[in-house]
N, C-alpha and C. Protein backbone atom coordinates (compact mmCIF):
# COMPACT_ATOMS: atom_id res chain seq x y z
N UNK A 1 4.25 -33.71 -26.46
CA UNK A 1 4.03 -33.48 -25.05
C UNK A 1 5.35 -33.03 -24.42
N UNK A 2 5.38 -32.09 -23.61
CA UNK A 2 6.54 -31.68 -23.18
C UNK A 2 7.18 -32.59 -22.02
N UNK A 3 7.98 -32.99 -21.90
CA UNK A 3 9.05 -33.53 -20.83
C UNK A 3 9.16 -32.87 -19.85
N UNK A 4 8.97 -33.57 -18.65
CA UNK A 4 9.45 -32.54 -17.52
C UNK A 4 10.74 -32.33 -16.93
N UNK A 5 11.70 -31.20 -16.82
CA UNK A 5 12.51 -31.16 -16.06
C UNK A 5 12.96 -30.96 -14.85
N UNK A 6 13.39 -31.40 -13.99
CA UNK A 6 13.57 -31.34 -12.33
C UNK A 6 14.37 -29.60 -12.14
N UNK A 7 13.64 -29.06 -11.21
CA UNK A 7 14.36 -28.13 -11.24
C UNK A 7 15.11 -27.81 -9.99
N UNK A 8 16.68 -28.24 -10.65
CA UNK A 8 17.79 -28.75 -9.64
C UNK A 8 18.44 -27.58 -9.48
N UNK A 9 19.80 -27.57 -9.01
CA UNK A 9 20.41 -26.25 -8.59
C UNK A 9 22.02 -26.54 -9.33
N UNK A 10 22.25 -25.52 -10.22
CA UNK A 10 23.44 -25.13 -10.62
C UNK A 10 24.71 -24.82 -9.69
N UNK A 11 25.63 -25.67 -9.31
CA UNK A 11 26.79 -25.29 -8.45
C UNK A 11 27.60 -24.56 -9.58
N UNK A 12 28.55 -23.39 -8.33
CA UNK A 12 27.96 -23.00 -7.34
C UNK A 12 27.23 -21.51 -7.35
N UNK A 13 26.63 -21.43 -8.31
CA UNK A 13 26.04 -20.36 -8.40
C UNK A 13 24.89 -20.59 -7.52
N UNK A 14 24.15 -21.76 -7.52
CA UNK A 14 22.97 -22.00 -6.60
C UNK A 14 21.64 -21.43 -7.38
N UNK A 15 21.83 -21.43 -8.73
CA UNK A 15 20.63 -20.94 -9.32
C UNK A 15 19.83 -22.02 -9.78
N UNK A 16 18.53 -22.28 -10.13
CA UNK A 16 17.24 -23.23 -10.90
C UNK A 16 18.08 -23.32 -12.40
N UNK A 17 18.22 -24.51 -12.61
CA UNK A 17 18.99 -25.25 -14.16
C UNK A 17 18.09 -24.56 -15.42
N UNK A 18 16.57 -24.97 -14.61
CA UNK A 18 15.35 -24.46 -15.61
C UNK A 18 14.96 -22.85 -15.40
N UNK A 19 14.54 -22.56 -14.55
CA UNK A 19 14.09 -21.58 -14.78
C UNK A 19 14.98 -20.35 -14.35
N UNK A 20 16.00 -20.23 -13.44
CA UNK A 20 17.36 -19.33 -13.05
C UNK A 20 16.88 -18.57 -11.91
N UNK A 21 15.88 -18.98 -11.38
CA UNK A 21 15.83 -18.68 -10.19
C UNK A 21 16.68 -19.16 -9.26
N UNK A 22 16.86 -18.27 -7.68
CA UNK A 22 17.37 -18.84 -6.83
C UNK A 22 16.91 -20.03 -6.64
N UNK A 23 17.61 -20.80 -6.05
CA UNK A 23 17.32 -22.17 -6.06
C UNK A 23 17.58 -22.67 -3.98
N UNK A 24 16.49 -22.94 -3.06
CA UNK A 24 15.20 -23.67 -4.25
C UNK A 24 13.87 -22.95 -4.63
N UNK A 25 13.87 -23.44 -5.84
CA UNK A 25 12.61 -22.03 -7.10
C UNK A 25 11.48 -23.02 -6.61
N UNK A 26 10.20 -22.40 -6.76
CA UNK A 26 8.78 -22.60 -5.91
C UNK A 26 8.99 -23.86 -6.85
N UNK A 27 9.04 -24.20 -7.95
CA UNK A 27 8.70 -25.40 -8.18
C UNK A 27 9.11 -26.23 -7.88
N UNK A 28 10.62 -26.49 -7.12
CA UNK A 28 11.63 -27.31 -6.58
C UNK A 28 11.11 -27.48 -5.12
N UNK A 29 10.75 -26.41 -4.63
CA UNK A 29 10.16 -26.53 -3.28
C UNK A 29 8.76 -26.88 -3.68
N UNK A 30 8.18 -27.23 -4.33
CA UNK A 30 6.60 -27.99 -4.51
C UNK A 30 7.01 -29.65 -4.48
N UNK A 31 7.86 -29.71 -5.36
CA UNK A 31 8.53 -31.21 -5.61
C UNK A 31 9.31 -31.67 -4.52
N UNK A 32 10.18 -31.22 -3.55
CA UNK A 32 10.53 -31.53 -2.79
C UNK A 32 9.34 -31.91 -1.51
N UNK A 33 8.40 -30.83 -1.12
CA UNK A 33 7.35 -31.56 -0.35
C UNK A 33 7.02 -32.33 -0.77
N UNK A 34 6.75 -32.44 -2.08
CA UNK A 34 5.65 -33.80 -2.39
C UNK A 34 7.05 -34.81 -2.14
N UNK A 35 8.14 -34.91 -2.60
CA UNK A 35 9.10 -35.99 -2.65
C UNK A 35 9.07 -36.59 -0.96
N UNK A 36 9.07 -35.58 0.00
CA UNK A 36 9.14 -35.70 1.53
C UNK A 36 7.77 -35.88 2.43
N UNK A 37 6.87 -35.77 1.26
CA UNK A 37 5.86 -35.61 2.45
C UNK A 37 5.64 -35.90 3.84
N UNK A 38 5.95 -37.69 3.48
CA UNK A 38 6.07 -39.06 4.86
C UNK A 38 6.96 -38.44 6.04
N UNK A 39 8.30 -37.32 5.80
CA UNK A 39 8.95 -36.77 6.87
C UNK A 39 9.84 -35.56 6.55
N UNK A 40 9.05 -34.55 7.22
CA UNK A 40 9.56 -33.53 7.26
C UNK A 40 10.96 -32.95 7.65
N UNK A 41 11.12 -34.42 8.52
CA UNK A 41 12.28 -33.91 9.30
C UNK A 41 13.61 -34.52 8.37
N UNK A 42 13.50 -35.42 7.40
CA UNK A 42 14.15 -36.06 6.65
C UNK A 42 14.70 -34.70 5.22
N UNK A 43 13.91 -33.88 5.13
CA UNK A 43 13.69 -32.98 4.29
C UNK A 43 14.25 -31.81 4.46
N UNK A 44 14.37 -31.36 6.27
CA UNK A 44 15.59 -30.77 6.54
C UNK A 44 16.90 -30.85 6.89
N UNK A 45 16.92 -32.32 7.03
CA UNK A 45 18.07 -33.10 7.03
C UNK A 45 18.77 -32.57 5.50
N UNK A 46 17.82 -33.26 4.52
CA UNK A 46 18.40 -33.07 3.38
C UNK A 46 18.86 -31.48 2.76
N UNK A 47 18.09 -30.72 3.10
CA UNK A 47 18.49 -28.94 3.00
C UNK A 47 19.06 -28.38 3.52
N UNK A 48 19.70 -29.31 4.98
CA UNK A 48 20.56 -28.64 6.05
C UNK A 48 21.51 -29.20 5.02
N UNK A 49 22.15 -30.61 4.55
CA UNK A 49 23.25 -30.74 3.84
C UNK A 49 23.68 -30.02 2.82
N UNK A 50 22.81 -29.72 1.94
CA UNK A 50 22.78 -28.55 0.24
C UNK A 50 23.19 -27.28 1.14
N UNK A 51 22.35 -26.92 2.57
CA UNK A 51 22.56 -25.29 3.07
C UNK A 51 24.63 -25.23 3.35
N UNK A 52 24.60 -26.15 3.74
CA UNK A 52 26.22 -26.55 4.09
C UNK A 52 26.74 -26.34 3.23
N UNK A 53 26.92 -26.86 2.05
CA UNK A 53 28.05 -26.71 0.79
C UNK A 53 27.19 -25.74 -0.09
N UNK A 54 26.28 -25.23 0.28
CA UNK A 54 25.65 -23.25 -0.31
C UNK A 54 26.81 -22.88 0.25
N UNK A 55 27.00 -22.88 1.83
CA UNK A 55 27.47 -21.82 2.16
C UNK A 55 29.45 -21.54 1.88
N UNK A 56 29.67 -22.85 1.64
CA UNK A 56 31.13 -22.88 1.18
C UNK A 56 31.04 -21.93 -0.36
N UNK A 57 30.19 -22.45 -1.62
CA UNK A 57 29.89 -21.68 -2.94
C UNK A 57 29.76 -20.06 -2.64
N UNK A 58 28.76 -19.80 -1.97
CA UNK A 58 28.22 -18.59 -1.54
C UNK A 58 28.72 -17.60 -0.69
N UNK A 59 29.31 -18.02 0.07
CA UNK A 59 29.93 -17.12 0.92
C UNK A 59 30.62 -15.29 1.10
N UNK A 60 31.03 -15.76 -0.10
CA UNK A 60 31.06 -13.91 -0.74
C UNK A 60 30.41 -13.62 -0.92
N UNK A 61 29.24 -13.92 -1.71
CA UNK A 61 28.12 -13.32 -1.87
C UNK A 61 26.46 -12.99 -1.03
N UNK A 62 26.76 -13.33 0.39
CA UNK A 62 25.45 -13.89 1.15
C UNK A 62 26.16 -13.86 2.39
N UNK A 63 24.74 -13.76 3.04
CA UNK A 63 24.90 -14.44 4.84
C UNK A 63 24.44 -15.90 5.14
N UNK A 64 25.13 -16.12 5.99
CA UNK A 64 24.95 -17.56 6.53
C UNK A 64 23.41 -17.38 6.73
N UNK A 65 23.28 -16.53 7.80
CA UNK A 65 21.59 -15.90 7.77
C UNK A 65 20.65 -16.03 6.40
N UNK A 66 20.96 -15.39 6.14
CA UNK A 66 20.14 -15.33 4.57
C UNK A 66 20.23 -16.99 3.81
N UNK A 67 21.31 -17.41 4.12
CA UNK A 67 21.14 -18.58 3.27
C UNK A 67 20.30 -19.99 4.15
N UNK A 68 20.45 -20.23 5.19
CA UNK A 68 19.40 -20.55 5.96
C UNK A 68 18.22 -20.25 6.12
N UNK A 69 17.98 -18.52 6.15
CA UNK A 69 16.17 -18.69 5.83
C UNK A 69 15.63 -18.76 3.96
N UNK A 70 17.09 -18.86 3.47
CA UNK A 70 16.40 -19.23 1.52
C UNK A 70 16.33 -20.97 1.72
N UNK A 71 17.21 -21.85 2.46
CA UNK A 71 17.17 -23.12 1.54
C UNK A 71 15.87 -23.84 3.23
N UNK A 72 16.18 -23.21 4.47
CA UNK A 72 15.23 -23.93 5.68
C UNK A 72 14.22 -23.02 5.82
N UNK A 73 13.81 -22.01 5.98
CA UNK A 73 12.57 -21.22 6.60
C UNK A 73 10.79 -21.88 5.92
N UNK A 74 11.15 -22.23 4.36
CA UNK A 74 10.47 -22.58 3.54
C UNK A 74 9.40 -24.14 3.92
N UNK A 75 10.29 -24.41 4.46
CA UNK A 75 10.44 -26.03 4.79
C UNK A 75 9.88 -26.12 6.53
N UNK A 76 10.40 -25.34 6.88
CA UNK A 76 9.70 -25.63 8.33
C UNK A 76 8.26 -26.39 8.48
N UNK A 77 7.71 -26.84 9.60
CA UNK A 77 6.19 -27.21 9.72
C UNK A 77 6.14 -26.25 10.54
N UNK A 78 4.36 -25.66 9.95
CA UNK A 78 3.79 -24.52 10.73
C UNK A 78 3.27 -25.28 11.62
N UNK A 79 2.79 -24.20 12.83
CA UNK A 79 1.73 -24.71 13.90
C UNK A 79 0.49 -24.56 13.62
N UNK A 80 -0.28 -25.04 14.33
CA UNK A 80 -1.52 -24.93 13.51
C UNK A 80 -2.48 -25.59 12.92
């Protein structure tokens, strides 16, 4: 049976350990809702901190912009 691996983020490249996607890779963002469900707002707490030290890693390579709608836009609650 295969083992599952968490798919975390490589500093500071910011890529998926498992699969090398940007990170966070749809499956990290599946696991993270389910990990947060009870509070959303706890969840951007936690992605505002990772978006913070992205942007120290990243910075040559990216916009502050861009890196805010990759690690928060995802995460938002829709209306609705």
């Amino acid at each position: 049976m295969p083992r599952y691996r968490p798919h975390v983020a490589a500093r500071p490249s910011w890529r998926c350990r498992v699969c090398g996607a940007a990170w966070p890779c749809s499956a990290a963002k599946l696991a993270l809702l389910g990990e947060y469900r009870e509070s959303r707002t706890a969840l951007l707490i936690y992605l505002g901190t990772l978006l913070a030290e992205a942007l120290t890693d990243l910075a040559a390579h990216t916009t502050p912009a861009a890196l805010a709608h990759r690690f928060l836009a995802w995460a938002r609650p829709h209306d609705g």
